[in-house]
C-alpha atoms as a PDB file:
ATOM      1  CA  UNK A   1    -110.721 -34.982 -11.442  1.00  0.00           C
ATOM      2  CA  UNK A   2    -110.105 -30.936 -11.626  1.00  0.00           C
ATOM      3  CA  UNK A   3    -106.307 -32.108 -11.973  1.00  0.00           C
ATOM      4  CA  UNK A   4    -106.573 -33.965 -15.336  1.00  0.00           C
ATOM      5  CA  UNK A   5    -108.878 -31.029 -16.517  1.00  0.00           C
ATOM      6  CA  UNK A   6    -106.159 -28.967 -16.001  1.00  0.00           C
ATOM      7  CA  UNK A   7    -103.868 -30.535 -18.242  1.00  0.00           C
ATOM      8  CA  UNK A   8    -106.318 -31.112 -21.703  1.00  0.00           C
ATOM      9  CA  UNK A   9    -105.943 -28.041 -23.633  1.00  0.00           C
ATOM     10  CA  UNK A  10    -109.229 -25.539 -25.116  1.00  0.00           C
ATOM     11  CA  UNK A  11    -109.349 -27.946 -28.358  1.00  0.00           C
ATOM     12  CA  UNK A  12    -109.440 -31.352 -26.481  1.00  0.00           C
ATOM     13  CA  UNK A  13    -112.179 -30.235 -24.031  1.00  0.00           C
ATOM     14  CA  UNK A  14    -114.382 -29.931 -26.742  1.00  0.00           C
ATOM     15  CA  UNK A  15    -114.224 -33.623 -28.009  1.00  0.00           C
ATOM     16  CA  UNK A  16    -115.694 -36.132 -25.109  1.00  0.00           C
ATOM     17  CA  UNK A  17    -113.587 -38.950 -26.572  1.00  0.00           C
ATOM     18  CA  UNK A  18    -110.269 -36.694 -26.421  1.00  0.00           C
ATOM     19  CA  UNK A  19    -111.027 -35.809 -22.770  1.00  0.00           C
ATOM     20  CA  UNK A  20    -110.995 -39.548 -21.709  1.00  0.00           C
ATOM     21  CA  UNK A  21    -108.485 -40.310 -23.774  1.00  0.00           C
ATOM     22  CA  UNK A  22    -106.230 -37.752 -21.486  1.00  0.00           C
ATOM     23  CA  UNK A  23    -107.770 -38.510 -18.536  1.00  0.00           C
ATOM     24  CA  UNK A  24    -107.037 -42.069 -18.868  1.00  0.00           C
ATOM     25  CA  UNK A  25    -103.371 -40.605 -19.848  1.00  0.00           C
ATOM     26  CA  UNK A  26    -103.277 -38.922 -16.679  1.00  0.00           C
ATOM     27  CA  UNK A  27    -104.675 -41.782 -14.460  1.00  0.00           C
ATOM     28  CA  UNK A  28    -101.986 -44.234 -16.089  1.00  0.00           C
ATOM     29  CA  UNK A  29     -99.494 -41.504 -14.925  1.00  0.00           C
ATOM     30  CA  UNK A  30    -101.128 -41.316 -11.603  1.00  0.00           C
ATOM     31  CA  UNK A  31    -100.365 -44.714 -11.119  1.00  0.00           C
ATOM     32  CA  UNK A  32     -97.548 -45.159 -12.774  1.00  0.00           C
ATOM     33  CA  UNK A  33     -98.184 -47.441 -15.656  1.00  0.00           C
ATOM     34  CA  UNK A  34     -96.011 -48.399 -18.299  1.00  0.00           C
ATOM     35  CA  UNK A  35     -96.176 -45.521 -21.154  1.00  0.00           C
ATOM     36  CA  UNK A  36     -97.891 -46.800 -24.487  1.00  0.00           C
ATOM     37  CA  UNK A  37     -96.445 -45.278 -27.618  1.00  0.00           C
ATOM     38  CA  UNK A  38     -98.191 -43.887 -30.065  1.00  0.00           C
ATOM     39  CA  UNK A  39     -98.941 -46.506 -32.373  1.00  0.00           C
ATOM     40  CA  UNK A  40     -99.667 -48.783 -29.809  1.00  0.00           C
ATOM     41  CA  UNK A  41    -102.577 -46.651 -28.560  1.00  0.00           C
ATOM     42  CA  UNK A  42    -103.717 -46.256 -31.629  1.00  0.00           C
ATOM     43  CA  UNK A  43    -103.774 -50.318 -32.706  1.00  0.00           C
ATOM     44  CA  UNK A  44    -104.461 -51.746 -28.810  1.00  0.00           C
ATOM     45  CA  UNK A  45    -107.354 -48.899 -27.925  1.00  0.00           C
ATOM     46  CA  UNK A  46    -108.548 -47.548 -31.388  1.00  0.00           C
ATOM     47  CA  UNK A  47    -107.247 -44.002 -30.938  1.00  0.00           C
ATOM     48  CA  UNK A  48    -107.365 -41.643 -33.332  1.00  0.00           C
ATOM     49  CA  UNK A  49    -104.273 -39.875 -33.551  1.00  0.00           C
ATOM     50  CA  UNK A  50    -105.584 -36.934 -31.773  1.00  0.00           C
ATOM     51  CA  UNK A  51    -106.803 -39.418 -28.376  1.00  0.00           C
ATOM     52  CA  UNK A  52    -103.544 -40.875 -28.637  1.00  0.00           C
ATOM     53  CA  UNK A  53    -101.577 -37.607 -28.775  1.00  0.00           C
ATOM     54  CA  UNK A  54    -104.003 -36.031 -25.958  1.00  0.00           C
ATOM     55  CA  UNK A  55    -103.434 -39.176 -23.641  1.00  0.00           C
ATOM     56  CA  UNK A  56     -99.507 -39.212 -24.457  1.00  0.00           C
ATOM     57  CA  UNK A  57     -99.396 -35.436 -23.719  1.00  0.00           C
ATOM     58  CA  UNK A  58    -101.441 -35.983 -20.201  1.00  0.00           C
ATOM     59  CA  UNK A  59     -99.447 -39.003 -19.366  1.00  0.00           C
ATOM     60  CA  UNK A  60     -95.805 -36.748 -19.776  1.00  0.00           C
ATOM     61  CA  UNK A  61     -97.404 -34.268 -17.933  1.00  0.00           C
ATOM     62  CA  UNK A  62     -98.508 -35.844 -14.637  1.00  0.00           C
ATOM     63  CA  UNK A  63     -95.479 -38.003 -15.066  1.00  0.00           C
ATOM     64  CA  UNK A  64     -92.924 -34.871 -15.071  1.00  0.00           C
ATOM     65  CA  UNK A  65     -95.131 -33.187 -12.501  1.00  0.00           C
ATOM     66  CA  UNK A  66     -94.376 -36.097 -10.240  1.00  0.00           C
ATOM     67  CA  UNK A  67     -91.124 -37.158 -11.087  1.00  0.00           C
ATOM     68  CA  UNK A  68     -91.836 -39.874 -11.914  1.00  0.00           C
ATOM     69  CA  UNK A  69     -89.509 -41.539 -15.080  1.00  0.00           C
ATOM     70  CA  UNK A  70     -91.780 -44.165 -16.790  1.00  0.00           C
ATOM     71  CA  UNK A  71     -91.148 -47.475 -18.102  1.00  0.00           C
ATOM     72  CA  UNK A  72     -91.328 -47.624 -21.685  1.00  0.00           C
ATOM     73  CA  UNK A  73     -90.708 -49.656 -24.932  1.00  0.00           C
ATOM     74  CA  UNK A  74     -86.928 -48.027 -25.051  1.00  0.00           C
ATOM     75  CA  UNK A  75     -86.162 -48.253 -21.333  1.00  0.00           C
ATOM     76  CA  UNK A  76     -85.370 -51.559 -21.486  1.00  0.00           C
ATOM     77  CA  UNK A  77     -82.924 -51.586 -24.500  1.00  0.00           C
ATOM     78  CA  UNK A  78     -79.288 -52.332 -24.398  1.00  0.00           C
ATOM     79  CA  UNK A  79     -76.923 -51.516 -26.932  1.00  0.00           C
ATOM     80  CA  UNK A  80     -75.963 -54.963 -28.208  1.00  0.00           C
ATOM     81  CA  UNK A  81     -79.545 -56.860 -27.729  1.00  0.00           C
ATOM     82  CA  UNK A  82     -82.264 -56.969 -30.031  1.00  0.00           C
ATOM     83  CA  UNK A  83     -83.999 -53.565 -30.048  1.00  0.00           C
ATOM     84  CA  UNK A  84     -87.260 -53.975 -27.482  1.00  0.00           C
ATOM     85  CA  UNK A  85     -89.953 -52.946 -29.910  1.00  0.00           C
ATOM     86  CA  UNK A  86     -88.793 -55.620 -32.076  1.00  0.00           C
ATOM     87  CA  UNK A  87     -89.135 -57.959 -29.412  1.00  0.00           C
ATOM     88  CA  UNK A  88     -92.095 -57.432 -27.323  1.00  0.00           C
ATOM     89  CA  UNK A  89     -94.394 -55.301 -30.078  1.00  0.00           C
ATOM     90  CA  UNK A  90     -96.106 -56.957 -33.414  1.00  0.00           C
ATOM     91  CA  UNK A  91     -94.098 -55.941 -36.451  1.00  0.00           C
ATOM     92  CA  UNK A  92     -97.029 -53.884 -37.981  1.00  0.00           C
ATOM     93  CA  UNK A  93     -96.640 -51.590 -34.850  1.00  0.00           C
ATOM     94  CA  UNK A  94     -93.094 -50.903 -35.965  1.00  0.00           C
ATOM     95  CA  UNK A  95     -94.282 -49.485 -39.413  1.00  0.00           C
ATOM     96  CA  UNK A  96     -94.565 -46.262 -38.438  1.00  0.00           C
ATOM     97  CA  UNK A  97     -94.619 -43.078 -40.441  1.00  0.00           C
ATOM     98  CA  UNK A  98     -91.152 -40.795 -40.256  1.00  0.00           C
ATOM     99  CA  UNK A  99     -93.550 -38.379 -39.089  1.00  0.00           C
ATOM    100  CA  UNK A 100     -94.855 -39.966 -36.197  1.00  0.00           C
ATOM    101  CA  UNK A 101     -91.218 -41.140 -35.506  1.00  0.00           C
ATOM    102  CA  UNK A 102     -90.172 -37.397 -35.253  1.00  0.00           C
ATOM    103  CA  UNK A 103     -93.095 -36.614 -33.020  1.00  0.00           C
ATOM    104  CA  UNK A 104     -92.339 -38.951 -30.535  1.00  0.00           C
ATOM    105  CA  UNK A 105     -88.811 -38.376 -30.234  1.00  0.00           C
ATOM    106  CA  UNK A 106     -90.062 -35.058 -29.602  1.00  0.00           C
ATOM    107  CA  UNK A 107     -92.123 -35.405 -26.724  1.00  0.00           C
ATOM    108  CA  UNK A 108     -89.510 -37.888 -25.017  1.00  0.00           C
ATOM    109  CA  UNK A 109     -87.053 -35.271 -25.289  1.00  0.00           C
ATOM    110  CA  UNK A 110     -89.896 -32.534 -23.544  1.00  0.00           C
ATOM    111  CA  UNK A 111     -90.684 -34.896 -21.397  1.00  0.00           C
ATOM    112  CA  UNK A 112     -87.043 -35.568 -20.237  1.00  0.00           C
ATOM    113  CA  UNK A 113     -86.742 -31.849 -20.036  1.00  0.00           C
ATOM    114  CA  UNK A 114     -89.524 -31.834 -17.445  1.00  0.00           C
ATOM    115  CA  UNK A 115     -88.677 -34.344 -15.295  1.00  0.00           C
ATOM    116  CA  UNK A 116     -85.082 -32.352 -15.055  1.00  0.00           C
ATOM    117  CA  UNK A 117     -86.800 -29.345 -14.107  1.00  0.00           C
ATOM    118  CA  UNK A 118     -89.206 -31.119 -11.634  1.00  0.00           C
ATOM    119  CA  UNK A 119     -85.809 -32.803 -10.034  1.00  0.00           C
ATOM    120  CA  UNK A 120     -84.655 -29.059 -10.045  1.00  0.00           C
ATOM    121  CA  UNK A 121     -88.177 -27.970  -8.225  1.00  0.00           C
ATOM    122  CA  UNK A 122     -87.696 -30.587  -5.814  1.00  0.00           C
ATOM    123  CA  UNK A 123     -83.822 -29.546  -4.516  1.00  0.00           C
ATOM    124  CA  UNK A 124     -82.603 -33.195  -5.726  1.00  0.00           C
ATOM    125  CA  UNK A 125     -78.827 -32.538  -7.416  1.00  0.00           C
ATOM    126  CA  UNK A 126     -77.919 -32.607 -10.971  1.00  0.00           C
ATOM    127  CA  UNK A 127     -77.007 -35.959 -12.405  1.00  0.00           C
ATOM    128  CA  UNK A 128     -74.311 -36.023 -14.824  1.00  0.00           C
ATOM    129  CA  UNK A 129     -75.104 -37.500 -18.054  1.00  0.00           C
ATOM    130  CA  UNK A 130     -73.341 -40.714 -17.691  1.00  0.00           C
ATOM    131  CA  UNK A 131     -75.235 -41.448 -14.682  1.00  0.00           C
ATOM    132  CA  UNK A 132     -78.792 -40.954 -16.938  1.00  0.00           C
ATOM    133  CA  UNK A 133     -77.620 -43.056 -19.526  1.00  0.00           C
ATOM    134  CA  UNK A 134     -76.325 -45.994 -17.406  1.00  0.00           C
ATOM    135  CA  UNK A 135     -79.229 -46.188 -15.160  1.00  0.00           C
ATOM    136  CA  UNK A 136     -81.905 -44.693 -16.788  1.00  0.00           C
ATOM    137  CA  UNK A 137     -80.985 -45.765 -20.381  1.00  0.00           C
ATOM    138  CA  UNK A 138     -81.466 -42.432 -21.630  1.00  0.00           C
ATOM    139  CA  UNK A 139     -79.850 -41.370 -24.871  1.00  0.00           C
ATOM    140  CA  UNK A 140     -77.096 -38.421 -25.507  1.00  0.00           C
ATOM    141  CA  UNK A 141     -80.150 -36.336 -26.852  1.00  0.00           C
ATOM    142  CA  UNK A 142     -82.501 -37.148 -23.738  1.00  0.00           C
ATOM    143  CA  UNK A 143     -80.026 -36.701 -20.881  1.00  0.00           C
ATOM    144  CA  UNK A 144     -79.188 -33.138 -22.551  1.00  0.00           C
ATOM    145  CA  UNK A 145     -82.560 -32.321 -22.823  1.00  0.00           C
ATOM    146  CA  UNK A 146     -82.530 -33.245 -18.950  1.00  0.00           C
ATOM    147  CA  UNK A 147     -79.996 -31.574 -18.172  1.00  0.00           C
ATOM    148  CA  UNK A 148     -81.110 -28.138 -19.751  1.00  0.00           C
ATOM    149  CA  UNK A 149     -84.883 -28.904 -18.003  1.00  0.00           C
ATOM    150  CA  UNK A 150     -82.739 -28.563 -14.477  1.00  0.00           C
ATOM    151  CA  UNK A 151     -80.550 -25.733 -15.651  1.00  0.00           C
ATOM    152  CA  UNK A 152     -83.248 -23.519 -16.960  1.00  0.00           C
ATOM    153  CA  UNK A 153     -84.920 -24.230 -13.702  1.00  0.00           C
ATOM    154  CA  UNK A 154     -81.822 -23.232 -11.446  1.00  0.00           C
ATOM    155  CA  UNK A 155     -81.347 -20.044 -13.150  1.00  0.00           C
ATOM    156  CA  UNK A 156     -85.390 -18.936 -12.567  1.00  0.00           C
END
């Protein structure tokens, strides 16, 4: 598995735990699973922050390598309906810290900005951001961030 080595950082190789964690992140990816989020991971596998950030980061990663867009908790919202978390995930999962809130909108937005590049990489044309939104369900934020992934990549 010289691939999902490739992808932990110097600090995670260091703690065995953090290494599965992201190789299990990277496997998921491999074959393309539905993307935990943070809390989730943490409550459903016992992760420590750190695993759950390490498999999160290997699971964009592989994910953005391949092109591939993953399902997740938000993919599956529409504007008017209940909000999916609320839904499908246990309410203490939605008690989340503002922190962890920011982090994760974080990494969907590098993530989005990967898989634009990859798209880029591959020769595939630019969508235009309507197109993201209505059949991806991305947000203003994300399809921007996708859009700047391909456009950095076109100008290398």
């Amino acid at each position: 598995m010289k691939a999902g080595v490739e992808i932990v950082n110097s600090n995670t190789v260091r703690n065995p735990e953090i290494t599965r964690a992201a190789r299990l992140g990277y496997n998921a990816a491999l074959n393309k699973c539905f993307r935990p989020n943070l809390q989730l991971l943490k409550i459903r596998n016992n992760y420590t922050s750190e695993q759950a950030i390490a498999y999160l980061d290997a699971f964009d990663k592989k994910a953005a390598r391949d092109g591939y867009v993953p399902l997740s908790d938000t993919t599956f919202a529409e504007p008017e309906s209940i909000n999916v978390q609320q839904a499908i995930l246990p309410s203490f999962v939605l008690n989340i810290s503002e922190q962890d809130k920011k982090e994760l909108q974080e990494r969907k937005l590098k993530h989005c900005k990967q898989v634009g590049e990859n798209m880029a990489k591959r020769g595939l044309p630019c969508p235009d951001s309507e197109l993201l939104k209505e059949n991806h369900n991305y947000t203003d934020e994300e399809s921007s961030a996708y859009i700047d992934g391909y456009k950095r990549f076109r100008k290398k």
